[in-house]
PDB file of N, CA and C in Angstrom:
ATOM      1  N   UNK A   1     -12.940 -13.792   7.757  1.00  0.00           N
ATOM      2  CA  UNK A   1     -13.627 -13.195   6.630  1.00  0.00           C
ATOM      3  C   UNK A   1     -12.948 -13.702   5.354  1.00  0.00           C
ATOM      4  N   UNK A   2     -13.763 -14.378   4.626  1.00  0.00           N
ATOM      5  CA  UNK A   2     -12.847 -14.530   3.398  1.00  0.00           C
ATOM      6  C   UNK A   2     -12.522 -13.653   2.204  1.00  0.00           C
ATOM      7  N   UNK A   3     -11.615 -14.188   1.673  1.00  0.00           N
ATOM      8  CA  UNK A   3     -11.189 -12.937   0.951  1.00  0.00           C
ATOM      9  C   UNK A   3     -11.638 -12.156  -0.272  1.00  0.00           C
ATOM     10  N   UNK A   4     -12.517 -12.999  -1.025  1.00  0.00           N
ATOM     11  CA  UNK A   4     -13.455 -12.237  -1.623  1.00  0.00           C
ATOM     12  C   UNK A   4     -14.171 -10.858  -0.916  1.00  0.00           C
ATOM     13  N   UNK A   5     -14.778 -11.292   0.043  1.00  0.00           N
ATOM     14  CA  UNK A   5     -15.748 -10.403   0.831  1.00  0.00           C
ATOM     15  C   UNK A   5     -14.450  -9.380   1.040  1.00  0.00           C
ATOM     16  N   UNK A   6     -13.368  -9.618   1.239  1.00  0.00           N
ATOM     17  CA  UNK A   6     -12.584  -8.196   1.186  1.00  0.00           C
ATOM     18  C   UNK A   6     -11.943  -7.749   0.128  1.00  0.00           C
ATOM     19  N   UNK A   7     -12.239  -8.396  -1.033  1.00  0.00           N
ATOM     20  CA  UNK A   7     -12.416  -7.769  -2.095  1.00  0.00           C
ATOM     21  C   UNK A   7     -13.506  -6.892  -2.612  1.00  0.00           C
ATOM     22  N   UNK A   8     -14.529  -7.582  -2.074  1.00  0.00           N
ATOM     23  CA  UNK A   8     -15.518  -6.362  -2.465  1.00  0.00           C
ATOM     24  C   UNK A   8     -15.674  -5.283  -1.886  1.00  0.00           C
ATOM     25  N   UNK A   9     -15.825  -5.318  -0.584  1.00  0.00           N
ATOM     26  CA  UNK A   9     -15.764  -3.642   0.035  1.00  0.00           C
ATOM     27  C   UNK A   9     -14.942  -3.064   0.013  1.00  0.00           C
ATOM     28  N   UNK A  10     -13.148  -3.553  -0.474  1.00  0.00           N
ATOM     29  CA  UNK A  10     -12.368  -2.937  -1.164  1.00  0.00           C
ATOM     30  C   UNK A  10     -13.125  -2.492  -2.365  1.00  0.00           C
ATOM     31  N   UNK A  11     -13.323  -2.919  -2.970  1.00  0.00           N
ATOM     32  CA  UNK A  11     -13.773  -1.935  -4.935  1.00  0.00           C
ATOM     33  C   UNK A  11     -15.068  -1.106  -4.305  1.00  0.00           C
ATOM     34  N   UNK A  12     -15.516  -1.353  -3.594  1.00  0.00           N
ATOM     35  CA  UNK A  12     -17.431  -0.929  -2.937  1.00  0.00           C
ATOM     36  C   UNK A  12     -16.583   0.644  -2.144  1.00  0.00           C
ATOM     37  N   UNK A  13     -15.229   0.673  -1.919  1.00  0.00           N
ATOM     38  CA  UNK A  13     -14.813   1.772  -0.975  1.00  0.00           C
ATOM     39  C   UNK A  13     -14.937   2.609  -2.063  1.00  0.00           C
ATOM     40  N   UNK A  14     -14.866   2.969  -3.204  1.00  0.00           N
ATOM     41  CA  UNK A  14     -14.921   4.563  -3.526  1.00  0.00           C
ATOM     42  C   UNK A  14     -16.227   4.947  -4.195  1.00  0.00           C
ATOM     43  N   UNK A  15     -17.304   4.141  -3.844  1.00  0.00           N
ATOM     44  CA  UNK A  15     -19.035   4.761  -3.689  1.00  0.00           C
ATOM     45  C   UNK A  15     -19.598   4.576  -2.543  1.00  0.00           C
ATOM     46  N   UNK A  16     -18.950   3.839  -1.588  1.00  0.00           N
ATOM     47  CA  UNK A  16     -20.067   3.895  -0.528  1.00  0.00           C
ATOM     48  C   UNK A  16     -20.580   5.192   0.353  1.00  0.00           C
ATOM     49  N   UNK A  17     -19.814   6.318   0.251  1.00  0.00           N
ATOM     50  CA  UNK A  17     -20.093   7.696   0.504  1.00  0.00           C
ATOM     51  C   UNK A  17     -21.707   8.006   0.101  1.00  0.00           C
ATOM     52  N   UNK A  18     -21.491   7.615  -1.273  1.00  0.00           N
ATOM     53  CA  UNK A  18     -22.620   7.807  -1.876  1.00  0.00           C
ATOM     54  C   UNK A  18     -24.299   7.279  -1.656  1.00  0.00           C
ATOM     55  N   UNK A  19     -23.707   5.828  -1.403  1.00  0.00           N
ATOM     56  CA  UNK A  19     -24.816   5.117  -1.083  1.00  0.00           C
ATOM     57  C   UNK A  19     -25.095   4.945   0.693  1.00  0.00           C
ATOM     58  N   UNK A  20     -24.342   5.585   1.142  1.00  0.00           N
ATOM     59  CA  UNK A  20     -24.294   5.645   3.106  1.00  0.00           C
ATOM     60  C   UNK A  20     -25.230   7.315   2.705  1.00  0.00           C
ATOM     61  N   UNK A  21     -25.074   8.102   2.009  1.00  0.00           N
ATOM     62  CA  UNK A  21     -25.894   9.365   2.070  1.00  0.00           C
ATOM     63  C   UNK A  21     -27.612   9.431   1.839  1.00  0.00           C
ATOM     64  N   UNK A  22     -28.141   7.918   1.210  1.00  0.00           N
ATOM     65  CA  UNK A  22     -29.254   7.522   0.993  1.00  0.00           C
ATOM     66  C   UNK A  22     -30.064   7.357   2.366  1.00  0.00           C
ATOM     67  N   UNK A  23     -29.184   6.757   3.330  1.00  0.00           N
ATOM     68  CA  UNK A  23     -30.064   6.386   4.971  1.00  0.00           C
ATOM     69  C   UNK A  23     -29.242   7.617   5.938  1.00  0.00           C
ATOM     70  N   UNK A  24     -28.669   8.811   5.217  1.00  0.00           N
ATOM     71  CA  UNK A  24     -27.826  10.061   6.112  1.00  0.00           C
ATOM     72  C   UNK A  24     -28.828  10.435   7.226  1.00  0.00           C
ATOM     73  N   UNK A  25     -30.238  10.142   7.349  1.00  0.00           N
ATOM     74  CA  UNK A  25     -30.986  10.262   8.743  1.00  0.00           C
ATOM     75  C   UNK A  25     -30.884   9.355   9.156  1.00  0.00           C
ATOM     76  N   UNK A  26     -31.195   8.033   9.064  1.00  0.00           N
ATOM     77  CA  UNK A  26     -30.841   7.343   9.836  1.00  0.00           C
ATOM     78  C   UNK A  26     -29.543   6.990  10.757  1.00  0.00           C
ATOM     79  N   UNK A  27     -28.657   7.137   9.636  1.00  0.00           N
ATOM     80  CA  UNK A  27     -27.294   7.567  10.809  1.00  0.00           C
ATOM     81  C   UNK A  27     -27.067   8.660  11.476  1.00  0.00           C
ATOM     82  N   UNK A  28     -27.790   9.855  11.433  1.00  0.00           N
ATOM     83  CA  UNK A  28     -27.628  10.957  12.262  1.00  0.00           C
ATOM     84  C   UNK A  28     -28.819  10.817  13.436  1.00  0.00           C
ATOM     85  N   UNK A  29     -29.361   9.996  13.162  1.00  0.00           N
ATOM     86  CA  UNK A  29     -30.632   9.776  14.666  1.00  0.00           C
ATOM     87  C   UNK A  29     -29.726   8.628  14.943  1.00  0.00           C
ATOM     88  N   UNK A  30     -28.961   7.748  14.733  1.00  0.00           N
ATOM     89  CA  UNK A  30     -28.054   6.783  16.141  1.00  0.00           C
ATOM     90  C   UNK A  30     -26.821   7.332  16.277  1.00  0.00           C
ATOM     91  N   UNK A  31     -26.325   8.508  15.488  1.00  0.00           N
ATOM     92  CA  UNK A  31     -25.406   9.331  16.277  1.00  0.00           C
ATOM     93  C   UNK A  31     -25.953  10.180  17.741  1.00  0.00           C
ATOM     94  N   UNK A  32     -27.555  10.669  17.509  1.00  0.00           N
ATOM     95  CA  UNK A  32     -27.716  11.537  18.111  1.00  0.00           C
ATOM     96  C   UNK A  32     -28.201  10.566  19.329  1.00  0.00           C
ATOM     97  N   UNK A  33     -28.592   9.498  19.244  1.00  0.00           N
ATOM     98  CA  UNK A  33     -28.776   8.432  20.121  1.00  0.00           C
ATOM     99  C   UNK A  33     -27.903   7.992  20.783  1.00  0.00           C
ATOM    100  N   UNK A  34     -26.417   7.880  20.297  1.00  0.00           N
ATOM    101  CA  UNK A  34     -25.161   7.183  20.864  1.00  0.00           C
ATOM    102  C   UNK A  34     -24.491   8.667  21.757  1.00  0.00           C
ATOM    103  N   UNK A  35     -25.015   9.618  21.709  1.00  0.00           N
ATOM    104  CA  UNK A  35     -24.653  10.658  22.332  1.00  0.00           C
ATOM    105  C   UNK A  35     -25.373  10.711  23.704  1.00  0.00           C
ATOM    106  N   UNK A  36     -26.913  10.243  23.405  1.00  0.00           N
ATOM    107  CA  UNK A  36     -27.747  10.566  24.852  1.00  0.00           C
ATOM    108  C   UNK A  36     -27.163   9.955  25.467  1.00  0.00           C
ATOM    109  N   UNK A  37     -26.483   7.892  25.385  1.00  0.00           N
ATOM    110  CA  UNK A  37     -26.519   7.501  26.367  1.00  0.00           C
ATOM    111  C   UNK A  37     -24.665   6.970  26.183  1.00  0.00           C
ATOM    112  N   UNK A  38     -23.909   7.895  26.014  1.00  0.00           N
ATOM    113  CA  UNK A  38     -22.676   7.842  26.585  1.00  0.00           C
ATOM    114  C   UNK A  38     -22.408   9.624  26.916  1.00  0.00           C
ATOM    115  N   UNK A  39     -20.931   9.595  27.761  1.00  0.00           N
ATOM    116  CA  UNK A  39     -20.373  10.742  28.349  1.00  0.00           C
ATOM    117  C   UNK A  39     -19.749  11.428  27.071  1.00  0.00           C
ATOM    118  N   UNK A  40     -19.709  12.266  27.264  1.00  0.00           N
ATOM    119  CA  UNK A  40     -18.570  13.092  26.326  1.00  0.00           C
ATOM    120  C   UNK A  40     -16.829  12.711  26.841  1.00  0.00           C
ATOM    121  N   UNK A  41     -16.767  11.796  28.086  1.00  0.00           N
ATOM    122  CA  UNK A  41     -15.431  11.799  28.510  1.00  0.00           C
ATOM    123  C   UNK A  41     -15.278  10.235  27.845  1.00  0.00           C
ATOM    124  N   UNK A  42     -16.262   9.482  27.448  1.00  0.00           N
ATOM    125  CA  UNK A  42     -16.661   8.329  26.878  1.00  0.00           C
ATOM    126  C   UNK A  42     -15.093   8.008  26.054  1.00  0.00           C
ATOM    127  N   UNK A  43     -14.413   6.739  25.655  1.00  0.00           N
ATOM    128  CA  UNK A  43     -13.830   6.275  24.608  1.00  0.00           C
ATOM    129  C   UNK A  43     -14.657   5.630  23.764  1.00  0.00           C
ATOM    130  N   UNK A  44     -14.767   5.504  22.327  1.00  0.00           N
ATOM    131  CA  UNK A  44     -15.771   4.724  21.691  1.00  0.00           C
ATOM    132  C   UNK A  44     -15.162   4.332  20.859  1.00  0.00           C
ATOM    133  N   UNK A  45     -15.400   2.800  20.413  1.00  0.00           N
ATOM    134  CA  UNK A  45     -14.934   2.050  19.339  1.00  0.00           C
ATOM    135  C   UNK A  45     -15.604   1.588  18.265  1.00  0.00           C
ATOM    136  N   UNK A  46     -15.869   2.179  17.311  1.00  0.00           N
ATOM    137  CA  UNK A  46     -16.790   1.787  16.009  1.00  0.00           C
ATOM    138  C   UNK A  46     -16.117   0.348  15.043  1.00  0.00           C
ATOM    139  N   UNK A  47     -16.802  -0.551  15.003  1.00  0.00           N
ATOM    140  CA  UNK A  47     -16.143  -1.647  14.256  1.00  0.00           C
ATOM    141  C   UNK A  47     -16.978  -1.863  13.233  1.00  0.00           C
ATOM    142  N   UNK A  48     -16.546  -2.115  11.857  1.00  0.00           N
ATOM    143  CA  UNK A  48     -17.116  -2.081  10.791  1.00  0.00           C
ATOM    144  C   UNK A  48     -17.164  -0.532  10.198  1.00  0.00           C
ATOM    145  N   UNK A  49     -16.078   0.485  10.466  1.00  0.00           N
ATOM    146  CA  UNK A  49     -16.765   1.839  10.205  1.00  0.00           C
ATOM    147  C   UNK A  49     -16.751   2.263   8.711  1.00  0.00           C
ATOM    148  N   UNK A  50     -16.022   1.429   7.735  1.00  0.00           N
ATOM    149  CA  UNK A  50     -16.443   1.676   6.324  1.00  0.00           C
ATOM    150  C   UNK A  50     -15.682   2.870   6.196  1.00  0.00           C
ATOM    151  N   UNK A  51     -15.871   4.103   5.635  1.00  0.00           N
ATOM    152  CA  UNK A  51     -14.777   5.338   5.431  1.00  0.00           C
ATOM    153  C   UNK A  51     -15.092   6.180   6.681  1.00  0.00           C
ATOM    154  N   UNK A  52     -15.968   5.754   7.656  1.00  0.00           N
ATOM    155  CA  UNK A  52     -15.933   6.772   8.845  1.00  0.00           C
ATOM    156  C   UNK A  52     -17.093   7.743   8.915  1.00  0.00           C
ATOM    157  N   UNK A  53     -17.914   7.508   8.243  1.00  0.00           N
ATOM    158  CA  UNK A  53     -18.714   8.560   8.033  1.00  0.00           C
ATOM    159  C   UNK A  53     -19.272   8.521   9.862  1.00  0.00           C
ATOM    160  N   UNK A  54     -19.636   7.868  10.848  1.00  0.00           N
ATOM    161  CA  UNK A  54     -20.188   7.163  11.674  1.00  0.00           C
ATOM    162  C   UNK A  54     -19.196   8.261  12.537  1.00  0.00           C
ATOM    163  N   UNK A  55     -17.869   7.635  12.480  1.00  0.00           N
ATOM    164  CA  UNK A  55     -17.153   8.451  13.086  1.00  0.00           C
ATOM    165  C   UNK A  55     -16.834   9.560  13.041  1.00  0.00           C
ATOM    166  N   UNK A  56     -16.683  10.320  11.803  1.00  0.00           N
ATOM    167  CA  UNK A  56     -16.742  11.503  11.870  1.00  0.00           C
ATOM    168  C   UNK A  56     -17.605  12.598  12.445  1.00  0.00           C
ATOM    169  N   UNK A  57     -18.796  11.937  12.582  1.00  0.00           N
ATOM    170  CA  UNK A  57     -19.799  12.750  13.133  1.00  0.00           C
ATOM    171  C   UNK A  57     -19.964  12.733  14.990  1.00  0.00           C
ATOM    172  N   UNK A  58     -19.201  11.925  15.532  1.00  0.00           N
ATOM    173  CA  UNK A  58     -18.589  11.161  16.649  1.00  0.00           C
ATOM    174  C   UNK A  58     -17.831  12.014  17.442  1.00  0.00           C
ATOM    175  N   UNK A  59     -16.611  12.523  16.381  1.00  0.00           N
ATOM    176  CA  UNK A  59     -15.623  12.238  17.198  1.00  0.00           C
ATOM    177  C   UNK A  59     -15.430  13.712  17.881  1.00  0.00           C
ATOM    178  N   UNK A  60     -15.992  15.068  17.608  1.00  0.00           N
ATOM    179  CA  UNK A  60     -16.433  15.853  18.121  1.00  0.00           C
ATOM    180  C   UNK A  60     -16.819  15.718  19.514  1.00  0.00           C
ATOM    181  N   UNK A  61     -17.287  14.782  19.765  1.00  0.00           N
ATOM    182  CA  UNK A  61     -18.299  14.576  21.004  1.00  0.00           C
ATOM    183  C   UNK A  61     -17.475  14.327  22.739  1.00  0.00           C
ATOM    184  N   UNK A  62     -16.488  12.730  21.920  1.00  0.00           N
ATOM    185  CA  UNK A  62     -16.350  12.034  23.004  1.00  0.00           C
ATOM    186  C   UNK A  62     -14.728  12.298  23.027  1.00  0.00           C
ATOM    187  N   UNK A  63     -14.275  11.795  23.928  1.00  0.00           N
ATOM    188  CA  UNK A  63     -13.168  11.858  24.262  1.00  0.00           C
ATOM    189  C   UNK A  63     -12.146  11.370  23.257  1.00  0.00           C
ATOM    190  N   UNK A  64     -12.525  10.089  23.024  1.00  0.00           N
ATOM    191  CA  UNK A  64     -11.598   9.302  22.077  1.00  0.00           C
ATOM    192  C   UNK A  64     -12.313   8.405  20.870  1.00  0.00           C
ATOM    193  N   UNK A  65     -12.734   8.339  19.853  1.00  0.00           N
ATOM    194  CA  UNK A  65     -12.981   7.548  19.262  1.00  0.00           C
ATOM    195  C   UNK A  65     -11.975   6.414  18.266  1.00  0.00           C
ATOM    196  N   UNK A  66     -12.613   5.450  18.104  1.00  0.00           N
ATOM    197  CA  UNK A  66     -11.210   4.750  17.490  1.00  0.00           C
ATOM    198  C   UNK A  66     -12.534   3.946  16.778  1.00  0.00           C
ATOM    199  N   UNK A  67     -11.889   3.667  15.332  1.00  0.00           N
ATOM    200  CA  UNK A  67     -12.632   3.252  14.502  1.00  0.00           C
ATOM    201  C   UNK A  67     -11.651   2.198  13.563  1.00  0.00           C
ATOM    202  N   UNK A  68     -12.396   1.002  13.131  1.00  0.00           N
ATOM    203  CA  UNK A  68     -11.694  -0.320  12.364  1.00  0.00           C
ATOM    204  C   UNK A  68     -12.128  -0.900  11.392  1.00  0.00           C
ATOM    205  N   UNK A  69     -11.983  -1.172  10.074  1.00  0.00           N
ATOM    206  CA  UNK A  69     -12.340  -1.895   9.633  1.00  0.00           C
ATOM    207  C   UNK A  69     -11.507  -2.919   8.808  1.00  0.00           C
ATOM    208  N   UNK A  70     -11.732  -3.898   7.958  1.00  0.00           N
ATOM    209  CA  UNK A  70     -11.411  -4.680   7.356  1.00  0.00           C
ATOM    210  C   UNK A  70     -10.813  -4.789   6.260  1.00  0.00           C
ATOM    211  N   UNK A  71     -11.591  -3.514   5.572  1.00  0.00           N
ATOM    212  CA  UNK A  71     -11.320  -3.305   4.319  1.00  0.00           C
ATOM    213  C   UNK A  71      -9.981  -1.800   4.599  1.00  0.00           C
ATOM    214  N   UNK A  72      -8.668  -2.135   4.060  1.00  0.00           N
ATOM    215  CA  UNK A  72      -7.837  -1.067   3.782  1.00  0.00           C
ATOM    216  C   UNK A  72      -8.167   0.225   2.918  1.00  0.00           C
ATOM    217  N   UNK A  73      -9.399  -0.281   2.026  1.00  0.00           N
ATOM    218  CA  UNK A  73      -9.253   0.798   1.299  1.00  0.00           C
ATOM    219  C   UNK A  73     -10.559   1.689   1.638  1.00  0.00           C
ATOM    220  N   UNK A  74     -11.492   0.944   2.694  1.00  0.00           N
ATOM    221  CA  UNK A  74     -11.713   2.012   3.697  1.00  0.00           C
ATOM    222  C   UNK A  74     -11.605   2.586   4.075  1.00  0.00           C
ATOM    223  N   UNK A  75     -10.321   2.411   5.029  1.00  0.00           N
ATOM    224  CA  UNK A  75      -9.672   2.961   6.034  1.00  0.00           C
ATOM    225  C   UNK A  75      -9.158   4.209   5.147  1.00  0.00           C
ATOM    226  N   UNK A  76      -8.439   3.911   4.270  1.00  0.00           N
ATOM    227  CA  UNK A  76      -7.661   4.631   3.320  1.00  0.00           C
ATOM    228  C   UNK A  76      -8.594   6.206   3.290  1.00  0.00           C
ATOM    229  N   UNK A  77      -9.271   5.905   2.816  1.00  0.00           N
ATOM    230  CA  UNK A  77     -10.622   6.575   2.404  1.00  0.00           C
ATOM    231  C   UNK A  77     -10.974   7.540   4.003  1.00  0.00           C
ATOM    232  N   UNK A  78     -11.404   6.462   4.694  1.00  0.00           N
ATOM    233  CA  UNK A  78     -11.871   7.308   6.227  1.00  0.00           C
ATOM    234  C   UNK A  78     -10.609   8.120   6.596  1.00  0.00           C
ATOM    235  N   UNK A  79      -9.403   8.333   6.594  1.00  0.00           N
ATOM    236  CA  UNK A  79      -8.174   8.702   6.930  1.00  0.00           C
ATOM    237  C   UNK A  79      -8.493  10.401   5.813  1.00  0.00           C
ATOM    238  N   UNK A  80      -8.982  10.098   5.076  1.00  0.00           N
ATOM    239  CA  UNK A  80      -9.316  11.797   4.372  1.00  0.00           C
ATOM    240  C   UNK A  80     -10.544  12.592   5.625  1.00  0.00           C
ATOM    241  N   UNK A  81     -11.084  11.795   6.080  1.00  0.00           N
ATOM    242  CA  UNK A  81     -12.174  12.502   6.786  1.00  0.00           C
ATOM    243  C   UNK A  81     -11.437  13.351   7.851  1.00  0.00           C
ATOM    244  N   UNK A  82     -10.680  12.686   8.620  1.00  0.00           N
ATOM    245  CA  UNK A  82      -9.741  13.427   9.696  1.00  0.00           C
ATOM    246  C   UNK A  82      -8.737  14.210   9.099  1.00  0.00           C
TER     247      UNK A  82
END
């Protein structure tokens, strides 16, 4: 990934809350989808998870979730959710 591109979703990390709340059904119908067809004893790995919103709604469910991304100040960010 070059490093621009992780410059931007670094500076893009303290609105994307905002703009991930615009499609908030659409991510709650492939949460509720990623639920039908795994276990609750399931481990799940979200890549690309941005501040976690994905995961947070997740991690209730399954056994283990583990979530990654690229951008630190993502992560930074998703690390308030837990």
């Amino acid at each position: 990934m070059a490093r621009n591109e992780k410059t931007v979703w670094n500076r893009f990390s303290g609105i994307y809350d905002i703009w991930m709340r615009s499609d908030e059904k659409a991510y709650m119908d492939m949460c509720q989808r990623i639920t039908q067809l795994l276990s609750p004893d399931s481990t799940v790995l979200e890549i690309a998870t941005g501040t976690g919103t994905i995961a947070s709604q997740l991690a209730h469910y399954f056994k283990q979730i583990e979530a990654i991304d690229f951008s630190p100040k993502m992560i930074a960010n998703a690390t308030t959710i837990f």
